[in-house]
PDB file of N, CA and C in Angstrom:
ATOM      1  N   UNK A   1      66.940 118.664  80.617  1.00  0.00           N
ATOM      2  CA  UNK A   1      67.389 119.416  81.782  1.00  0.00           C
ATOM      3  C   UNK A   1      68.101 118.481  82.744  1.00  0.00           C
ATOM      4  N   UNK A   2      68.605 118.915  83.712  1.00  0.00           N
ATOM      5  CA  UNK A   2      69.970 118.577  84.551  1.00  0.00           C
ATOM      6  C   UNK A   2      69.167 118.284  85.828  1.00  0.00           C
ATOM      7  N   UNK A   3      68.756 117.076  86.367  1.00  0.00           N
ATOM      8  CA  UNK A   3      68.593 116.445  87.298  1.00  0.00           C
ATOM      9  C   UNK A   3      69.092 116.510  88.152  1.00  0.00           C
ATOM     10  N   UNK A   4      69.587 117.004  89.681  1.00  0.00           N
ATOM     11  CA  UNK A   4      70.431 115.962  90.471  1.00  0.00           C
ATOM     12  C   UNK A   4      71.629 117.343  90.600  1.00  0.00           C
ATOM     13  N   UNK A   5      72.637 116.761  91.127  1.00  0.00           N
ATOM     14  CA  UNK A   5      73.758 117.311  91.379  1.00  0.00           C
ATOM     15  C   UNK A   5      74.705 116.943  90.091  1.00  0.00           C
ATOM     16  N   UNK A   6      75.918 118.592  90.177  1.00  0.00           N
ATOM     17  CA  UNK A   6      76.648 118.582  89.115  1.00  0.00           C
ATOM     18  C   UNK A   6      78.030 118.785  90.015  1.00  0.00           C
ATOM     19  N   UNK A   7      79.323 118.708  89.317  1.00  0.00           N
ATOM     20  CA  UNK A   7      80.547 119.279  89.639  1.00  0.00           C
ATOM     21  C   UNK A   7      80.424 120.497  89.530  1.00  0.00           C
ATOM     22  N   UNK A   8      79.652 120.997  88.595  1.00  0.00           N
ATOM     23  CA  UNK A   8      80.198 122.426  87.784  1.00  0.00           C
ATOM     24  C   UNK A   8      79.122 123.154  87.756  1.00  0.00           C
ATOM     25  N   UNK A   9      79.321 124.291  87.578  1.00  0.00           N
ATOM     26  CA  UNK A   9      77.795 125.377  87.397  1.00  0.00           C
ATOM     27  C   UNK A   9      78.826 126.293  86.194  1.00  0.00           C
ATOM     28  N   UNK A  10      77.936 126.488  85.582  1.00  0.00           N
ATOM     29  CA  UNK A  10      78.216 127.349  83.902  1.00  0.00           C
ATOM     30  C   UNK A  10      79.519 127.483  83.548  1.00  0.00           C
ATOM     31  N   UNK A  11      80.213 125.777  83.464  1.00  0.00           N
ATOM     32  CA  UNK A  11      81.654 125.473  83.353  1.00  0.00           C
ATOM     33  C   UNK A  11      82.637 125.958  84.697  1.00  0.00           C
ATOM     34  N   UNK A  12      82.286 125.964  85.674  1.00  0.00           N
ATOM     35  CA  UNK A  12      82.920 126.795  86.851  1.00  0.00           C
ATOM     36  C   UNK A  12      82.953 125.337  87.696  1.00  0.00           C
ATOM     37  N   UNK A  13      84.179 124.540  88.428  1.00  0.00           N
ATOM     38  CA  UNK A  13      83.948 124.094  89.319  1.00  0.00           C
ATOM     39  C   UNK A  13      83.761 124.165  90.257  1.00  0.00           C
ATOM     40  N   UNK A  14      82.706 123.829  90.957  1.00  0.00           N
ATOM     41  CA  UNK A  14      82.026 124.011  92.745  1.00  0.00           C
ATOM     42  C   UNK A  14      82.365 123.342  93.101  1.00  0.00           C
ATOM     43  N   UNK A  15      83.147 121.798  92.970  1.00  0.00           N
ATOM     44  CA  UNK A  15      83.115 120.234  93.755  1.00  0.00           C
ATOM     45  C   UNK A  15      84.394 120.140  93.761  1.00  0.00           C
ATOM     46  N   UNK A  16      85.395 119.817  94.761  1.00  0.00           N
ATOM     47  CA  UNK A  16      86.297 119.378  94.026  1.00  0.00           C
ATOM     48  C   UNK A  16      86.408 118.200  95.235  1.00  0.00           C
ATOM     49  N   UNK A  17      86.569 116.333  95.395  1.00  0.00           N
ATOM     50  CA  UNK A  17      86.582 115.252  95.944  1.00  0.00           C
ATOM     51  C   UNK A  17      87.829 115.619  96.808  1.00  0.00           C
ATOM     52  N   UNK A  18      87.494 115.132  97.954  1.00  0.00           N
ATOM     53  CA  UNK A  18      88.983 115.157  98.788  1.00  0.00           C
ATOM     54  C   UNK A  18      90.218 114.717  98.041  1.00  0.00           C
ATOM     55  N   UNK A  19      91.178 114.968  98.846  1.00  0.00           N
ATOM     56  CA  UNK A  19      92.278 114.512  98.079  1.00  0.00           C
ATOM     57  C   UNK A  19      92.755 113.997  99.182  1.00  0.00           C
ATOM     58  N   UNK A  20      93.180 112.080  99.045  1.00  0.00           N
ATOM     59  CA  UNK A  20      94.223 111.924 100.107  1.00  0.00           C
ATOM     60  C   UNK A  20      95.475 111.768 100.036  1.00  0.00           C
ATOM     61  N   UNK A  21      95.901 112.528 101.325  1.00  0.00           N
ATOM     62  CA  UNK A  21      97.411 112.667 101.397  1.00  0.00           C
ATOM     63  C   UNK A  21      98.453 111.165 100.926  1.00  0.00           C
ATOM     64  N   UNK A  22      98.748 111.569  99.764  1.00  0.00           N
ATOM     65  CA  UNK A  22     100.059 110.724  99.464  1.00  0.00           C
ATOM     66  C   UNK A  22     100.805 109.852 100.859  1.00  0.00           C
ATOM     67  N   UNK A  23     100.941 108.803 101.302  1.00  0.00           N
ATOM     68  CA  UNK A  23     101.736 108.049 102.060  1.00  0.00           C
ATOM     69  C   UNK A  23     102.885 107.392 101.494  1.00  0.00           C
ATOM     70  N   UNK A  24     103.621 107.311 102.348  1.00  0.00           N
ATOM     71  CA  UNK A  24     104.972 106.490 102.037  1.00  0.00           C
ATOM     72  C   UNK A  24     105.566 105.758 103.294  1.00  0.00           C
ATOM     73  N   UNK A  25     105.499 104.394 103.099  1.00  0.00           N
ATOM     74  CA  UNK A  25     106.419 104.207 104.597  1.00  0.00           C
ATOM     75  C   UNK A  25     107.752 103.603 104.311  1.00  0.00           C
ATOM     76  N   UNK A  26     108.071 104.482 105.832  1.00  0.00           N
ATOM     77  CA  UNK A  26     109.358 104.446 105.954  1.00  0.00           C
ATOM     78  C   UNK A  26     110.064 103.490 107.435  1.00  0.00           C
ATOM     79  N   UNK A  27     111.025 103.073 107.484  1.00  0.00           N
ATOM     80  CA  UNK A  27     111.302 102.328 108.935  1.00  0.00           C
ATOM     81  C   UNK A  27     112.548 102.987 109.409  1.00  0.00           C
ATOM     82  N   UNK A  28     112.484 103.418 110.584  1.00  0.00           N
ATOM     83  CA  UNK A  28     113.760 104.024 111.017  1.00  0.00           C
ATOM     84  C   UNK A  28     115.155 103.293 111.378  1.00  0.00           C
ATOM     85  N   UNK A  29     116.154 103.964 110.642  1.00  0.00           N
ATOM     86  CA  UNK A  29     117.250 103.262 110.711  1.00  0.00           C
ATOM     87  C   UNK A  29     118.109 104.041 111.189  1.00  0.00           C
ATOM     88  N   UNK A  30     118.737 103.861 112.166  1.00  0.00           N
ATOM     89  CA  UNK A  30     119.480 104.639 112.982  1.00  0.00           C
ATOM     90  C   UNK A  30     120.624 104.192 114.288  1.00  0.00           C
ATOM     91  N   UNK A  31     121.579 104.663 114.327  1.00  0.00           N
ATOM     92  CA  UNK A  31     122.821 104.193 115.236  1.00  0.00           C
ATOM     93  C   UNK A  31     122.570 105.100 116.618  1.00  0.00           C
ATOM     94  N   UNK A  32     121.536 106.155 116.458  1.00  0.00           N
ATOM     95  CA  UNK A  32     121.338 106.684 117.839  1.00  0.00           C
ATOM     96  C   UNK A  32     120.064 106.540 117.958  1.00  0.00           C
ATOM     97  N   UNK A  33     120.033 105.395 119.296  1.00  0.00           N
ATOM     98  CA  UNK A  33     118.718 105.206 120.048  1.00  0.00           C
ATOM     99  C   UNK A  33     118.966 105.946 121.103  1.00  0.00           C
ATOM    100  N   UNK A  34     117.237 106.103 121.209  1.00  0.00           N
ATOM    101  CA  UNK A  34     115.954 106.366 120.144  1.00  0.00           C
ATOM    102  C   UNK A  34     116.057 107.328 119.025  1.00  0.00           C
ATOM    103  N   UNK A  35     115.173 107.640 117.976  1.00  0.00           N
ATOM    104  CA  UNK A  35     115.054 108.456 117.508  1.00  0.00           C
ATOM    105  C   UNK A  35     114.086 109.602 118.009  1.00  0.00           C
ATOM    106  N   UNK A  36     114.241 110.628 117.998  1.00  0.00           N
ATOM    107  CA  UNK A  36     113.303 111.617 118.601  1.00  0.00           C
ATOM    108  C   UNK A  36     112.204 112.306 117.441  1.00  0.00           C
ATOM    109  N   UNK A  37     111.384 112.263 117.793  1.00  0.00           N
ATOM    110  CA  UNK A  37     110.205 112.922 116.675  1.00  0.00           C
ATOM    111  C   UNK A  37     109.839 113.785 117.601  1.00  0.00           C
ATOM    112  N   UNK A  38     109.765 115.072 116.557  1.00  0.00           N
ATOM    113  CA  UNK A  38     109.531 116.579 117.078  1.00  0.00           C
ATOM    114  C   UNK A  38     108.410 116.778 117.114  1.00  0.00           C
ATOM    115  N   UNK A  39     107.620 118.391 117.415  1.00  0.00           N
ATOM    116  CA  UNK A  39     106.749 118.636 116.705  1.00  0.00           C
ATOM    117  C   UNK A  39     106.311 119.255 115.550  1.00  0.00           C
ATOM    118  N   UNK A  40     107.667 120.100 115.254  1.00  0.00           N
ATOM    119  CA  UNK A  40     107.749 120.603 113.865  1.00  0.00           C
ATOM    120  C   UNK A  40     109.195 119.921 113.271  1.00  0.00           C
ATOM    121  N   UNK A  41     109.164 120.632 112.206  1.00  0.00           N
ATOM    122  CA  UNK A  41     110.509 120.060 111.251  1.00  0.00           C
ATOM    123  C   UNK A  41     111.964 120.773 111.334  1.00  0.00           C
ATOM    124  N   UNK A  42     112.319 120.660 112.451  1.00  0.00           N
ATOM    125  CA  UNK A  42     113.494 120.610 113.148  1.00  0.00           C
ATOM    126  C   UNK A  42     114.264 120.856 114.183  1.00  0.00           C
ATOM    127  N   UNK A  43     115.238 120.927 114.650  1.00  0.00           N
ATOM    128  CA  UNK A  43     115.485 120.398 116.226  1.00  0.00           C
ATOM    129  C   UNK A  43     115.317 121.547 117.261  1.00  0.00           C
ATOM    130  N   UNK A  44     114.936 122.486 117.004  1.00  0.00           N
ATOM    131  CA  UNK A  44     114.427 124.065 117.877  1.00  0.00           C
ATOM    132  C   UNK A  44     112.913 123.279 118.454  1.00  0.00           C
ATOM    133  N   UNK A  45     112.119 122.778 117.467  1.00  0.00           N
ATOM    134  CA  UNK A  45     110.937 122.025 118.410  1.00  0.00           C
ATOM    135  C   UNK A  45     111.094 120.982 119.476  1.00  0.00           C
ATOM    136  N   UNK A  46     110.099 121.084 119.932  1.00  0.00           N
ATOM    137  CA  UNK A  46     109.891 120.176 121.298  1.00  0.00           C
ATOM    138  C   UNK A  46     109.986 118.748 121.088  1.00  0.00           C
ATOM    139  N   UNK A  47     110.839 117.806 121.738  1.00  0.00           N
ATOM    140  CA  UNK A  47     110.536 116.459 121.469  1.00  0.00           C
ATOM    141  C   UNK A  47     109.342 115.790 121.881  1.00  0.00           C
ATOM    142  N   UNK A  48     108.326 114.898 121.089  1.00  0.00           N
ATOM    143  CA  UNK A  48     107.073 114.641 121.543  1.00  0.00           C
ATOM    144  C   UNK A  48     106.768 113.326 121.571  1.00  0.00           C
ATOM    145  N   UNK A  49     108.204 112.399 120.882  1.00  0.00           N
ATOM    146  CA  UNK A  49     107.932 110.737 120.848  1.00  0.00           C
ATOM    147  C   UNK A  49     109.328 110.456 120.455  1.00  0.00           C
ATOM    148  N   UNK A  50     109.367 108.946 120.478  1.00  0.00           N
ATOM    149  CA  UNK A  50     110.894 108.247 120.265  1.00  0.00           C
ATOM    150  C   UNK A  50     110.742 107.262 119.435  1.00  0.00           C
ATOM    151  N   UNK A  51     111.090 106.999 118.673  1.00  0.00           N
ATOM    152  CA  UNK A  51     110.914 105.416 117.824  1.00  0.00           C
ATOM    153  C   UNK A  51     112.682 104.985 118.098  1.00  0.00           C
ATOM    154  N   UNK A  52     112.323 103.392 118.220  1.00  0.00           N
ATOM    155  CA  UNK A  52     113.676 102.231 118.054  1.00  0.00           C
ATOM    156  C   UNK A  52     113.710 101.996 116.792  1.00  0.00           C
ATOM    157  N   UNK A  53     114.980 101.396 116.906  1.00  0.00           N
ATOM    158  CA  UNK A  53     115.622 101.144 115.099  1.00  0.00           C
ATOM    159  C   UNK A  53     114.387  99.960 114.792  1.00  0.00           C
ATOM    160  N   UNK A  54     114.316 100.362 113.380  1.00  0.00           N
ATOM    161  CA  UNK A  54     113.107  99.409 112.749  1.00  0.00           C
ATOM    162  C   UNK A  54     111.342  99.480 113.188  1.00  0.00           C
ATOM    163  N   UNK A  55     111.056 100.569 113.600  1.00  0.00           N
ATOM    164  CA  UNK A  55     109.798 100.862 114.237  1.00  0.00           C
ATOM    165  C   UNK A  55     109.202 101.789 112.118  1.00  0.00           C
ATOM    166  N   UNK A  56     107.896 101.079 111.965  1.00  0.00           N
ATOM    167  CA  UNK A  56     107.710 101.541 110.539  1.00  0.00           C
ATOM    168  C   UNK A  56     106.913 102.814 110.373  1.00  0.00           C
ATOM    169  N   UNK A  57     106.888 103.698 110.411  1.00  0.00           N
ATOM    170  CA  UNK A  57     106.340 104.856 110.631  1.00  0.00           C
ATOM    171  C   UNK A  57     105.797 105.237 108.676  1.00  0.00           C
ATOM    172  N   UNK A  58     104.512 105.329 108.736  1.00  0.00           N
ATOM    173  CA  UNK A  58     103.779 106.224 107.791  1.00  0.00           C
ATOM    174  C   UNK A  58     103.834 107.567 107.143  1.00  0.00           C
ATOM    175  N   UNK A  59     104.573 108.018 106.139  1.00  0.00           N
ATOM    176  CA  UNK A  59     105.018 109.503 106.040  1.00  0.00           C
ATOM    177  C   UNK A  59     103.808 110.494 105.143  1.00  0.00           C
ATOM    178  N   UNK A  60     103.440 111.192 105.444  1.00  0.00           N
ATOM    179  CA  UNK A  60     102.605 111.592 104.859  1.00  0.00           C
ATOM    180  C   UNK A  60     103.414 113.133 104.369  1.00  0.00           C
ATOM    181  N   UNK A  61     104.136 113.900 104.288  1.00  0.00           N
ATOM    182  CA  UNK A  61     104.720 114.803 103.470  1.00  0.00           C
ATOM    183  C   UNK A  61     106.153 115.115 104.233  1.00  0.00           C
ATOM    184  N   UNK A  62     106.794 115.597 103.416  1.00  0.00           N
ATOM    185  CA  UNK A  62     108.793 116.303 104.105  1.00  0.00           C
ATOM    186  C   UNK A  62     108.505 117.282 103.625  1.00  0.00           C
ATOM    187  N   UNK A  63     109.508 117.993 104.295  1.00  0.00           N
ATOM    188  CA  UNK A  63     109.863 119.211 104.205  1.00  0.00           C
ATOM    189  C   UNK A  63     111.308 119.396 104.985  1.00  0.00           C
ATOM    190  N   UNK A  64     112.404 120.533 104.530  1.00  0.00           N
ATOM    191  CA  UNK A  64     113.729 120.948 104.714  1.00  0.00           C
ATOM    192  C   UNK A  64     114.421 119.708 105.108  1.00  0.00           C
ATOM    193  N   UNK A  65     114.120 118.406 104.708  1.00  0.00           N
ATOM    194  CA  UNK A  65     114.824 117.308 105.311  1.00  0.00           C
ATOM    195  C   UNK A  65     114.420 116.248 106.343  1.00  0.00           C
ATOM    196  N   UNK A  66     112.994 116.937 107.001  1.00  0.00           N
ATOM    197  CA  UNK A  66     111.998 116.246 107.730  1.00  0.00           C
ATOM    198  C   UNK A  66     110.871 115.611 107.373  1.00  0.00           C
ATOM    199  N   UNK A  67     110.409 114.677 108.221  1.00  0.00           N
ATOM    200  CA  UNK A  67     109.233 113.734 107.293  1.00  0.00           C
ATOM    201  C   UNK A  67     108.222 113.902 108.668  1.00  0.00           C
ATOM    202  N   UNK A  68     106.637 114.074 107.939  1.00  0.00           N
ATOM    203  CA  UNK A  68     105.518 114.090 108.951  1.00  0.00           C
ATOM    204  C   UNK A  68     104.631 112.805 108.629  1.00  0.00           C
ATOM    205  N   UNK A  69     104.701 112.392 110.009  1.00  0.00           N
ATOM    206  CA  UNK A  69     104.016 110.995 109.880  1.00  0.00           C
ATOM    207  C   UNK A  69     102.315 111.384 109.719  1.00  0.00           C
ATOM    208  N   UNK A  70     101.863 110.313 110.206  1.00  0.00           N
ATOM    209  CA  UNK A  70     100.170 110.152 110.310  1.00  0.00           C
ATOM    210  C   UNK A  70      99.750 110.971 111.440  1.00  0.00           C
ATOM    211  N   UNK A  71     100.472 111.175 112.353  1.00  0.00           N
ATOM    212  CA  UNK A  71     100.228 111.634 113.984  1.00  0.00           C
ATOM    213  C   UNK A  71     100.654 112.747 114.111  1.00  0.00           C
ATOM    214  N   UNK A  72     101.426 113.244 113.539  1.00  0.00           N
ATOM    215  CA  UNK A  72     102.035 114.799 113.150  1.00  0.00           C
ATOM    216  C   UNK A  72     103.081 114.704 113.698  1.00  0.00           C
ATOM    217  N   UNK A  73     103.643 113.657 113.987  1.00  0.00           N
ATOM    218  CA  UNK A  73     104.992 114.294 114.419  1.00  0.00           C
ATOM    219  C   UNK A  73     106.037 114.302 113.236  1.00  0.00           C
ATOM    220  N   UNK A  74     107.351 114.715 113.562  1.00  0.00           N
ATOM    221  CA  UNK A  74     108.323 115.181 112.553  1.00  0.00           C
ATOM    222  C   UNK A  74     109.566 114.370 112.740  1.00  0.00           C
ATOM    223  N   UNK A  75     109.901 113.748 111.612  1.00  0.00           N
ATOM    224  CA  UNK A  75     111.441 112.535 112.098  1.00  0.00           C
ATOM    225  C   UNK A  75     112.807 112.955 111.299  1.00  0.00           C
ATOM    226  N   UNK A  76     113.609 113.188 111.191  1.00  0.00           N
ATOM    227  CA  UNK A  76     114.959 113.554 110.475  1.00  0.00           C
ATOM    228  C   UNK A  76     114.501 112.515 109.424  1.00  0.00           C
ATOM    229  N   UNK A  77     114.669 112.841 108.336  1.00  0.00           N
ATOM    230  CA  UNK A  77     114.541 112.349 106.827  1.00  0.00           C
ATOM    231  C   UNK A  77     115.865 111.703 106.686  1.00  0.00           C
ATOM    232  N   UNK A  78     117.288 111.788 107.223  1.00  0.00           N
ATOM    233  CA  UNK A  78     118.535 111.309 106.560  1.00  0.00           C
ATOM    234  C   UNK A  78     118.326 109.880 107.969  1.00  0.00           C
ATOM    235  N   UNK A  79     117.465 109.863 108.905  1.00  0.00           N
ATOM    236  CA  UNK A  79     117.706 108.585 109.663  1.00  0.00           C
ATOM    237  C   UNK A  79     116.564 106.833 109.489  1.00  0.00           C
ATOM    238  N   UNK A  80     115.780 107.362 108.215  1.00  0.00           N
ATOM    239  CA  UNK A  80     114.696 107.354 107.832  1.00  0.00           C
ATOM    240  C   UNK A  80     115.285 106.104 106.458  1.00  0.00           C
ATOM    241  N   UNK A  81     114.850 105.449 106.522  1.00  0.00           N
ATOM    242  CA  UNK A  81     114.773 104.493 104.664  1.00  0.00           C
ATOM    243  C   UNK A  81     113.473 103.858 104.722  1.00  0.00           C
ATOM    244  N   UNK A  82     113.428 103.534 102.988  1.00  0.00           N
ATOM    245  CA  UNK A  82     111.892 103.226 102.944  1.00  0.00           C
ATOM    246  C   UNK A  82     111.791 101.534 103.350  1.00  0.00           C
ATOM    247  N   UNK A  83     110.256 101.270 103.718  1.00  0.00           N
ATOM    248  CA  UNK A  83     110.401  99.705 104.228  1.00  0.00           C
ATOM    249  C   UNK A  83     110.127  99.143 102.803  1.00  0.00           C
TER     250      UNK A  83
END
């Protein structure tokens, strides 16, 4: 008999381990200072921070061309290269 804790109950998974979010960093490269980070993914949102050229920001997922850092904010993906 089955001691203890399982993943599974009668082949069914109950458990499934966090999953952490994929990272990628990126450093901003850009001819217009500052860069503005939104709060969503694109320029109808509110501006909520600024990064200078070469500031390395943590990306944790994109979307329509935008990248969301660690902090949630949102940076234009085309001003963006990886470090």
């Amino acid at each position: 008999t089955l001691l203890g804790w399982s993943e599974d109950l009668n082949g069914v998974r109950v458990y499934s381990p966090p999953v952490k979010p994929k990272t990628t960093r990126y450093k901003v490269a850009t001819r217009l200072l500052p860069l503005n980070g939104r709060s969503g993914p694109g320029t109808s949102y509110r501006k909520i921070a600024t990064a200078k050229r070469g500031t390395v920001l943590t990306i944790v997922s994109t979307k329509s061309g935008w990248a969301k850092d660690t902090k949630g904010r949102w940076w234009k993906l085309s001003y963006l290269k990886k470090a």
